[in-house]
C-alpha atoms as a PDB file:
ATOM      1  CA  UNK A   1      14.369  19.728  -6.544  1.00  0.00           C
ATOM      2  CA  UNK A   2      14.773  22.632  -9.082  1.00  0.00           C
ATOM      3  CA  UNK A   3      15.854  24.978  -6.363  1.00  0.00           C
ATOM      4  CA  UNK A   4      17.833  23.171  -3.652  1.00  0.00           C
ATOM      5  CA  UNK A   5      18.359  25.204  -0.333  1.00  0.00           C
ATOM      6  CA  UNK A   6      20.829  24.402   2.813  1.00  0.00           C
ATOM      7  CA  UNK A   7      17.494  23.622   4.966  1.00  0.00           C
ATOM      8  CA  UNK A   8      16.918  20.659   2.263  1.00  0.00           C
ATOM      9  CA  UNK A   9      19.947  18.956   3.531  1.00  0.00           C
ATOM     10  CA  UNK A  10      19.371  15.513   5.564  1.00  0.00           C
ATOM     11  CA  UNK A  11      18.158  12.289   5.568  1.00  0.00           C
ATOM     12  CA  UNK A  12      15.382  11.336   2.292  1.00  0.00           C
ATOM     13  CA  UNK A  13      13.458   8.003   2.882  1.00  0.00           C
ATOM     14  CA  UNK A  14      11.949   5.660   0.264  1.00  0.00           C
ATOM     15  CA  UNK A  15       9.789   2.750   1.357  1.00  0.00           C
ATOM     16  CA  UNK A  16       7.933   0.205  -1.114  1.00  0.00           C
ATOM     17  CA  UNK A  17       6.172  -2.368   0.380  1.00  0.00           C
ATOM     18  CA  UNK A  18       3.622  -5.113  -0.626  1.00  0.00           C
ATOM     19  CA  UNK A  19       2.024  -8.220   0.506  1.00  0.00           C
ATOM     20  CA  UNK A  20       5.463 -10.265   0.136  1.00  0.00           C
ATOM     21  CA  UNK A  21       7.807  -7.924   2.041  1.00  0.00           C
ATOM     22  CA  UNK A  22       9.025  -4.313   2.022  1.00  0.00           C
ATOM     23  CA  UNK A  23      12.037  -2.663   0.557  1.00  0.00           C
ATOM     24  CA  UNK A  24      13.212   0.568   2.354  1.00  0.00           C
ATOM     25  CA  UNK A  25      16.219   2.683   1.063  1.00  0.00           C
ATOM     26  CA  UNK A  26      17.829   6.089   2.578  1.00  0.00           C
ATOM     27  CA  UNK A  27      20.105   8.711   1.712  1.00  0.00           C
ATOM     28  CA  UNK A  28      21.585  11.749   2.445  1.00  0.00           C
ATOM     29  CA  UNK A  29      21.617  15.325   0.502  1.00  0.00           C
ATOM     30  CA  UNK A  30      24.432  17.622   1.362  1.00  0.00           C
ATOM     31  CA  UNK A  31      24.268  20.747  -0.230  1.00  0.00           C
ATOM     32  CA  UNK A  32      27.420  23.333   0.024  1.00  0.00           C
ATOM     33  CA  UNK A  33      26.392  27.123  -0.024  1.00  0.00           C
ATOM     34  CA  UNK A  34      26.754  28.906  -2.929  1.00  0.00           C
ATOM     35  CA  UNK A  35      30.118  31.247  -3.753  1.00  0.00           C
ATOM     36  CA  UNK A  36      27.715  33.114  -6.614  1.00  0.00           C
ATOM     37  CA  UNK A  37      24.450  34.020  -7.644  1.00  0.00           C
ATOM     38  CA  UNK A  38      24.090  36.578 -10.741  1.00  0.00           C
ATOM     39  CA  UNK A  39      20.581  37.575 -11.316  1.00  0.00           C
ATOM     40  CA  UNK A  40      19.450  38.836 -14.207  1.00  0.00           C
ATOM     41  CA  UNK A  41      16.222  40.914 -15.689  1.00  0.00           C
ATOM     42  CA  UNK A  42      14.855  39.502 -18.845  1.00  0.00           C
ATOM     43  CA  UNK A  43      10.441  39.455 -19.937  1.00  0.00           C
ATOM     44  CA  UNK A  44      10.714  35.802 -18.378  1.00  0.00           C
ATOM     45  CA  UNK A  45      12.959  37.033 -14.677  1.00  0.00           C
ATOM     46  CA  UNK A  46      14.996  34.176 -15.460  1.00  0.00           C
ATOM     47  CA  UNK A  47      18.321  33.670 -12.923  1.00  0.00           C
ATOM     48  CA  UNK A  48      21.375  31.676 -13.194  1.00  0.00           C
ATOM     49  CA  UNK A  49      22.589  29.022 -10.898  1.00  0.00           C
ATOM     50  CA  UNK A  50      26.602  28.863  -9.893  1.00  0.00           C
ATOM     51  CA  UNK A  51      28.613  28.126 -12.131  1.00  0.00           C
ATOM     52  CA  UNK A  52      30.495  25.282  -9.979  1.00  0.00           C
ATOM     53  CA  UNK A  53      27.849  23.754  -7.585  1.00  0.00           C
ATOM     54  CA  UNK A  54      28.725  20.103  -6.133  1.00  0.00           C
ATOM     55  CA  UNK A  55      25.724  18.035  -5.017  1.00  0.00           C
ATOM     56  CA  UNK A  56      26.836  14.616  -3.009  1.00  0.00           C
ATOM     57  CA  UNK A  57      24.317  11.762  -2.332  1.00  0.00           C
ATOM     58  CA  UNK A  58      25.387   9.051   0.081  1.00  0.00           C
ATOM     59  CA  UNK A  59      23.093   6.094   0.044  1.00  0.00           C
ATOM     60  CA  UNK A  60      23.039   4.982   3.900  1.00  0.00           C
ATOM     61  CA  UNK A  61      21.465   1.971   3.609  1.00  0.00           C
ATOM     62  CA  UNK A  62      19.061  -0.281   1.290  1.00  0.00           C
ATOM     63  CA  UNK A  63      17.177  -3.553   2.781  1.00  0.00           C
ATOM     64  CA  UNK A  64      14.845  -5.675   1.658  1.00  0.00           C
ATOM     65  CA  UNK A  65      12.569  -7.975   3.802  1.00  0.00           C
ATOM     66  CA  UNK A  66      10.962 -10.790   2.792  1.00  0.00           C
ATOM     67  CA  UNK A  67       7.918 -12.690   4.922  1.00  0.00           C
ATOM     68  CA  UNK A  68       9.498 -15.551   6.535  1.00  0.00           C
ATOM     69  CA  UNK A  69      12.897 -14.859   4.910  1.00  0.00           C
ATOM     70  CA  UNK A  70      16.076 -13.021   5.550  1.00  0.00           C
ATOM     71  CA  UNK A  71      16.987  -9.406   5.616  1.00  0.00           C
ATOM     72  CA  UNK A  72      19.535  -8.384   3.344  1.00  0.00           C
ATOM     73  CA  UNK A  73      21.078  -4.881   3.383  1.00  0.00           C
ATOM     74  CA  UNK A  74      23.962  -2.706   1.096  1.00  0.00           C
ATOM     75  CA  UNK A  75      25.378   0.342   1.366  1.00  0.00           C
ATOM     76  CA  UNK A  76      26.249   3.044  -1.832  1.00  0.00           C
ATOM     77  CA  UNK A  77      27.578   6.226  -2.183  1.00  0.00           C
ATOM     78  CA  UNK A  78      27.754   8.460  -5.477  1.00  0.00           C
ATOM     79  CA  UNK A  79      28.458  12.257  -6.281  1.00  0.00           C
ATOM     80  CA  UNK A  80      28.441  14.629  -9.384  1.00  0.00           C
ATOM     81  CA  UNK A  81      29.391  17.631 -10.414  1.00  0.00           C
ATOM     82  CA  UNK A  82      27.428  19.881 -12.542  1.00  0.00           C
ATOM     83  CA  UNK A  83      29.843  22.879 -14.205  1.00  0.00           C
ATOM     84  CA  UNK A  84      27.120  24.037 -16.794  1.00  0.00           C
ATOM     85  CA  UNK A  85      24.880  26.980 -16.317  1.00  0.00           C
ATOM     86  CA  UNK A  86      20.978  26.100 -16.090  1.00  0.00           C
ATOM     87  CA  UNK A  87      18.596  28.985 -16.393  1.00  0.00           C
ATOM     88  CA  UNK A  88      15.654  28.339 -14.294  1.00  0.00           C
ATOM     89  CA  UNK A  89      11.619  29.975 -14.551  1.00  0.00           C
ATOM     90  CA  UNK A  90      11.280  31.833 -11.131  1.00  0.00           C
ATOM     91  CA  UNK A  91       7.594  31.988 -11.940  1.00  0.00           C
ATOM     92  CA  UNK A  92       7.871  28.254 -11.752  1.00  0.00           C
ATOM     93  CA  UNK A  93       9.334  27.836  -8.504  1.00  0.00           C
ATOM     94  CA  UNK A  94       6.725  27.589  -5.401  1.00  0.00           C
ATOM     95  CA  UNK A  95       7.747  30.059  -2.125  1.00  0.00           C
ATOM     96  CA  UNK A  96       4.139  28.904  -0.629  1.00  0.00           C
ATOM     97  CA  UNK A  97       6.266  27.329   2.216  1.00  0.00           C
ATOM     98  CA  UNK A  98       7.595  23.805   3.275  1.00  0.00           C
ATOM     99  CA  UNK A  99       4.271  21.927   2.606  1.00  0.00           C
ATOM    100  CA  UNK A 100       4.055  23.715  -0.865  1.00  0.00           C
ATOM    101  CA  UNK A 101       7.583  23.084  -1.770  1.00  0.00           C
ATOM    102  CA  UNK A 102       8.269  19.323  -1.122  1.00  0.00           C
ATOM    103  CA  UNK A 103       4.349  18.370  -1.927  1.00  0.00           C
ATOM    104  CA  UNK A 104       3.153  14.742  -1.311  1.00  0.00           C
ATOM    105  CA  UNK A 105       4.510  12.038  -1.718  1.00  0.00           C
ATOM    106  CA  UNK A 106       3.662   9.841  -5.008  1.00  0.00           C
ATOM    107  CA  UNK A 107       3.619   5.941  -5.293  1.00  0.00           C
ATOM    108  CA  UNK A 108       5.782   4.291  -7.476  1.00  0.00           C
ATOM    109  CA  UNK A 109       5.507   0.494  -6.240  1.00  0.00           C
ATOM    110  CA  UNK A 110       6.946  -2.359  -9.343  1.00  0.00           C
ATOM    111  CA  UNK A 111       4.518  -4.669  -9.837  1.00  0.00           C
ATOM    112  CA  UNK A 112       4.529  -8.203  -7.335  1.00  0.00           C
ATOM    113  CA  UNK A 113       6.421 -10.771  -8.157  1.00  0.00           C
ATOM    114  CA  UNK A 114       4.846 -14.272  -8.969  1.00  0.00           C
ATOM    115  CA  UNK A 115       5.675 -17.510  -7.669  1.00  0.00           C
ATOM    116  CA  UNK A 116       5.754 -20.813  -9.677  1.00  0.00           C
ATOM    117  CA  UNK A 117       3.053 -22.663  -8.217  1.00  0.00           C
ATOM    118  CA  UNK A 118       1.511 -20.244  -6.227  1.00  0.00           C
ATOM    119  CA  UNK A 119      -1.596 -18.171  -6.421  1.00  0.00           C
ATOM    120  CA  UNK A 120      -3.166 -15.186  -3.988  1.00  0.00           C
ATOM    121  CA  UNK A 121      -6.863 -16.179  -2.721  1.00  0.00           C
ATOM    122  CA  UNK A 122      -9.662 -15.228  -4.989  1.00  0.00           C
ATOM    123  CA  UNK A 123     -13.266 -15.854  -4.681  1.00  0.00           C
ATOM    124  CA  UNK A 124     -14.617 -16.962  -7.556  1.00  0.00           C
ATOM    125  CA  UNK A 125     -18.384 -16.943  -6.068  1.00  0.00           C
ATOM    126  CA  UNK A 126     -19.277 -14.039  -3.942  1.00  0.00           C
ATOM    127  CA  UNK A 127     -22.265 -13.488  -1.545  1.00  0.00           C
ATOM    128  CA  UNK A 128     -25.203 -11.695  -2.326  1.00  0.00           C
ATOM    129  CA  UNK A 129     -27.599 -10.214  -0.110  1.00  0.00           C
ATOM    130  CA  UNK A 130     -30.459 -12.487   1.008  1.00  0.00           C
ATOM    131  CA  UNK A 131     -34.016 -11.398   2.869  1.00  0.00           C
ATOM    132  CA  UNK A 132     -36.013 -13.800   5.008  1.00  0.00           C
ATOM    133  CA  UNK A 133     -38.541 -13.855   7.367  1.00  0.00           C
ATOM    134  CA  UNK A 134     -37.421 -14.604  11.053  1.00  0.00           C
ATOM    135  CA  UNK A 135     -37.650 -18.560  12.162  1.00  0.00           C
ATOM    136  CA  UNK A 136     -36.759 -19.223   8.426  1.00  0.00           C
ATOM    137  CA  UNK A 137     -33.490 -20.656   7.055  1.00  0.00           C
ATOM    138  CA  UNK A 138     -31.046 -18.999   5.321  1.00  0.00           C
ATOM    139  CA  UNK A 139     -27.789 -20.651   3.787  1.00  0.00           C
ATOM    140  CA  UNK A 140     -24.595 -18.816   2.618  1.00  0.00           C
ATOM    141  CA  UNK A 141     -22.270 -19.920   0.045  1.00  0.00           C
ATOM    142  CA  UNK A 142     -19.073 -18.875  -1.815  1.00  0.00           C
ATOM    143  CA  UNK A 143     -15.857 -20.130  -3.486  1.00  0.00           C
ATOM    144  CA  UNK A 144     -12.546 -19.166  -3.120  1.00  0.00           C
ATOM    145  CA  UNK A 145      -9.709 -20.540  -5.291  1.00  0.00           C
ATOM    146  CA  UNK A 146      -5.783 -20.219  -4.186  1.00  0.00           C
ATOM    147  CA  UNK A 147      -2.612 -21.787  -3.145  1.00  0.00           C
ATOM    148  CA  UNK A 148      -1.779 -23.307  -1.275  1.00  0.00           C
ATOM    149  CA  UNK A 149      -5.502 -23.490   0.039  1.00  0.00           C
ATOM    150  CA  UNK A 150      -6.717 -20.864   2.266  1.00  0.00           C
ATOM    151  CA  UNK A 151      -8.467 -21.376   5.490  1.00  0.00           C
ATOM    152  CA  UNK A 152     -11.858 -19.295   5.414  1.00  0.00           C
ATOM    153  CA  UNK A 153     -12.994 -16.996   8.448  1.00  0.00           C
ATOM    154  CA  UNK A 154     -16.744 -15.968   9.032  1.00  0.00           C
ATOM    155  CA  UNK A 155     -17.503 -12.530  10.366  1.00  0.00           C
ATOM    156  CA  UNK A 156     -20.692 -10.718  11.412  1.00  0.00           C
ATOM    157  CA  UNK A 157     -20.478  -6.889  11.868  1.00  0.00           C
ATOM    158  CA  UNK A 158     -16.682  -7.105  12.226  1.00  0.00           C
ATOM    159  CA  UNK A 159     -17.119 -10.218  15.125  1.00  0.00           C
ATOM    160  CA  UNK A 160     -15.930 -13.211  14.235  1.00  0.00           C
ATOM    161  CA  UNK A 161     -18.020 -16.270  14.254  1.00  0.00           C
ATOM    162  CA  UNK A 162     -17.629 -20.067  14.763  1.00  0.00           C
ATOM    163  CA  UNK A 163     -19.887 -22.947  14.663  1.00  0.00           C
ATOM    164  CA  UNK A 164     -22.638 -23.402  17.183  1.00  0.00           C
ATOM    165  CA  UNK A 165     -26.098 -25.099  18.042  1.00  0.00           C
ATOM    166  CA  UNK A 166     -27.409 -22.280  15.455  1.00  0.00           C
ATOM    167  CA  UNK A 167     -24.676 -21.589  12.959  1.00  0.00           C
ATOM    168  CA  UNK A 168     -23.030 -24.495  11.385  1.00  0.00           C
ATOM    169  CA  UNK A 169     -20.153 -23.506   9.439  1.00  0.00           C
ATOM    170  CA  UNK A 170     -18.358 -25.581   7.050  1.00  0.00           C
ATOM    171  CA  UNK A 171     -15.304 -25.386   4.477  1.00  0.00           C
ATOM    172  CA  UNK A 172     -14.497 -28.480   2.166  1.00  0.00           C
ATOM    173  CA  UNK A 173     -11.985 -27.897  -1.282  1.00  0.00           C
ATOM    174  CA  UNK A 174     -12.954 -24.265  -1.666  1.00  0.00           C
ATOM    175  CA  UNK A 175     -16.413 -24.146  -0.976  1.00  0.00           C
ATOM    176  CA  UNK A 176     -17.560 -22.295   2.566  1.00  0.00           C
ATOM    177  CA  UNK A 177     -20.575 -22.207   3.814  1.00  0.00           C
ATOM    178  CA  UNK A 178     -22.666 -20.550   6.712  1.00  0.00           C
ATOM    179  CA  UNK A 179     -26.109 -22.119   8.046  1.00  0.00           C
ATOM    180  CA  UNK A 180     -28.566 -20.578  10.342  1.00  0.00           C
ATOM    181  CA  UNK A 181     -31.222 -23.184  10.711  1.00  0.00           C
ATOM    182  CA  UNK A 182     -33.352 -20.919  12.600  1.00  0.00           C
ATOM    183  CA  UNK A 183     -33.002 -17.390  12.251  1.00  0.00           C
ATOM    184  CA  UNK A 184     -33.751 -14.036  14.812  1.00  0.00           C
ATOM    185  CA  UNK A 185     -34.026 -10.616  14.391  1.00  0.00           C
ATOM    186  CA  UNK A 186     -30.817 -10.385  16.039  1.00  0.00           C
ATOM    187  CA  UNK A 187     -29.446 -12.176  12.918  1.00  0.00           C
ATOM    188  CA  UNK A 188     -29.763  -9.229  11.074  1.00  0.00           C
ATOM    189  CA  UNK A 189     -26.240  -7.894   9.785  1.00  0.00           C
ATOM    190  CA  UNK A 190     -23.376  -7.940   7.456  1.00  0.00           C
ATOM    191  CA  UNK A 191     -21.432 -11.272   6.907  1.00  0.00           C
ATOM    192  CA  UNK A 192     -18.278 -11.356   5.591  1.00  0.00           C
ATOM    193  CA  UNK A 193     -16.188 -14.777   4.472  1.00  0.00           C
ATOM    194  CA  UNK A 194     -12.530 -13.965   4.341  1.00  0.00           C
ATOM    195  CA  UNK A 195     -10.140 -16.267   3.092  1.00  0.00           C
ATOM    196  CA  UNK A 196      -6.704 -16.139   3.737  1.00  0.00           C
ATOM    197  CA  UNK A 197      -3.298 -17.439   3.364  1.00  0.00           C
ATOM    198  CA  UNK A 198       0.689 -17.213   3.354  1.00  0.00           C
ATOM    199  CA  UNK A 199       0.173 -15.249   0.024  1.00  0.00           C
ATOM    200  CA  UNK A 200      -2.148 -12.937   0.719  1.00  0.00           C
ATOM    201  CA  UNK A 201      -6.231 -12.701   1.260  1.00  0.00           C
ATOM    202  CA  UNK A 202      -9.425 -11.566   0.125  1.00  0.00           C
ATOM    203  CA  UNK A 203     -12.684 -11.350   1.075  1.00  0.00           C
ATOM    204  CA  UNK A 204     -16.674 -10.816  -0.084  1.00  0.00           C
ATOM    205  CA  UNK A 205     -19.685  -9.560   2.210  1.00  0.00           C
ATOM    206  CA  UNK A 206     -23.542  -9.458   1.768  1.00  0.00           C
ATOM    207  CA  UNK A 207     -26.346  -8.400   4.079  1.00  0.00           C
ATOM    208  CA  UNK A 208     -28.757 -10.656   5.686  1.00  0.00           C
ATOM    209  CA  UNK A 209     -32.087  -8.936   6.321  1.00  0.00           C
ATOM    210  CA  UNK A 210     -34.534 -10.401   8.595  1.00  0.00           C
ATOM    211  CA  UNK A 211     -38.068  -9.272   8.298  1.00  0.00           C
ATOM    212  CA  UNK A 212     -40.514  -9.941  11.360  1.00  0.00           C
END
């Protein structure tokens, strides 16, 4: 903040969070009125700031949690002093109101960090769209690579699916497949194969059109 104001005191959140946990930390702004403010007319309205203005920042509390582990926390505090004068450009400072001034918010998330031995699914053969004529048979296939091994899901419009006297589905060292030994018109969809396991997931689609 270029321009801090007693409404921006309180409580400022931070939250980063990924597929392996979520770190959250919080502070606190208190800003102390100002004894002084000396404006001054220059070609560029410039204005100075007090001479003696004390910002304090009081971390409340940081955590970190980890899937399937424990939740640490730690508590900071800090506070300086600035003394200098700082000329500021009041044609760069935004009175547009409260959306205006604090803006949205911007991720900043570090990159994951890796595992020895361990690997997010991946498929390394999608599904691809496939047209038949109803009463034919279609068969889909894909590979997914990870681990430890995922189990793989089937899904049909967003409905998930399980073998039956006319789907037979199968998964055996990465490979998963999906039979219809007979197809209908109500066949006729989206599929989606999602793999998925304590790392993570990912998942590949492709239409199945059944012509009459």
């Amino acid at each position: 903040m270029m321009d801090t104001r007693l409404t921006d005191a309180g409580k400022y959140s931070v939250v980063a969070s990924n597929s392996l946990g979520e770190a959250e930390c919080n502070c606190r702004l208190s800003v102390n009125p100002r004894e002084e403010v000396r404006m001054t007319t220059h070609r560029r309205f410039t204005s100075r700031l007090p001479l003696d203005m004390v910002i304090q920042s009081e971390t409340e509390s940081s955590t970190f949690t980890q899937s399937g582990n424990s939740t640490f926390s730690k508590t900071e505090s800090s506070s300086y002093k600035r003394t200098e004068s700082s000329a500021m450009d009041m044609n760069s400072i935004d009175t547009r109101g409260a959306t205006k001034r604090y803006g949205a918010a911007k991720s900043m998330l570090a990159p994951e960090p890796t595992k020895p031995g361990v690997r997010r699914p991946a498929f390394s053969e999608k599904l691809f769209r496939q047209t038949v004529r109803e009463g034919e048979p279609v068969l889909f296939t894909c590979k997914v690579v990870g681990t430890p091994e995922p189990t793989a899901k089937w899904y049909k419009d967003g409905q998930e699916l399980f073998s039956s006297d006319a789907i037979d589905i199968k998964y055996s060292n990465g490979t998963a497949t999906l039979a219809i030994a007979d197809t209908l018109a109500e066949d006729d969809g989206e599929y989606t194969c999602k793999a998925v396991s304590s790392e993570g997931f990912d998942s590949t689609s492709a239409r199945l059109i059944i012509k009459a």
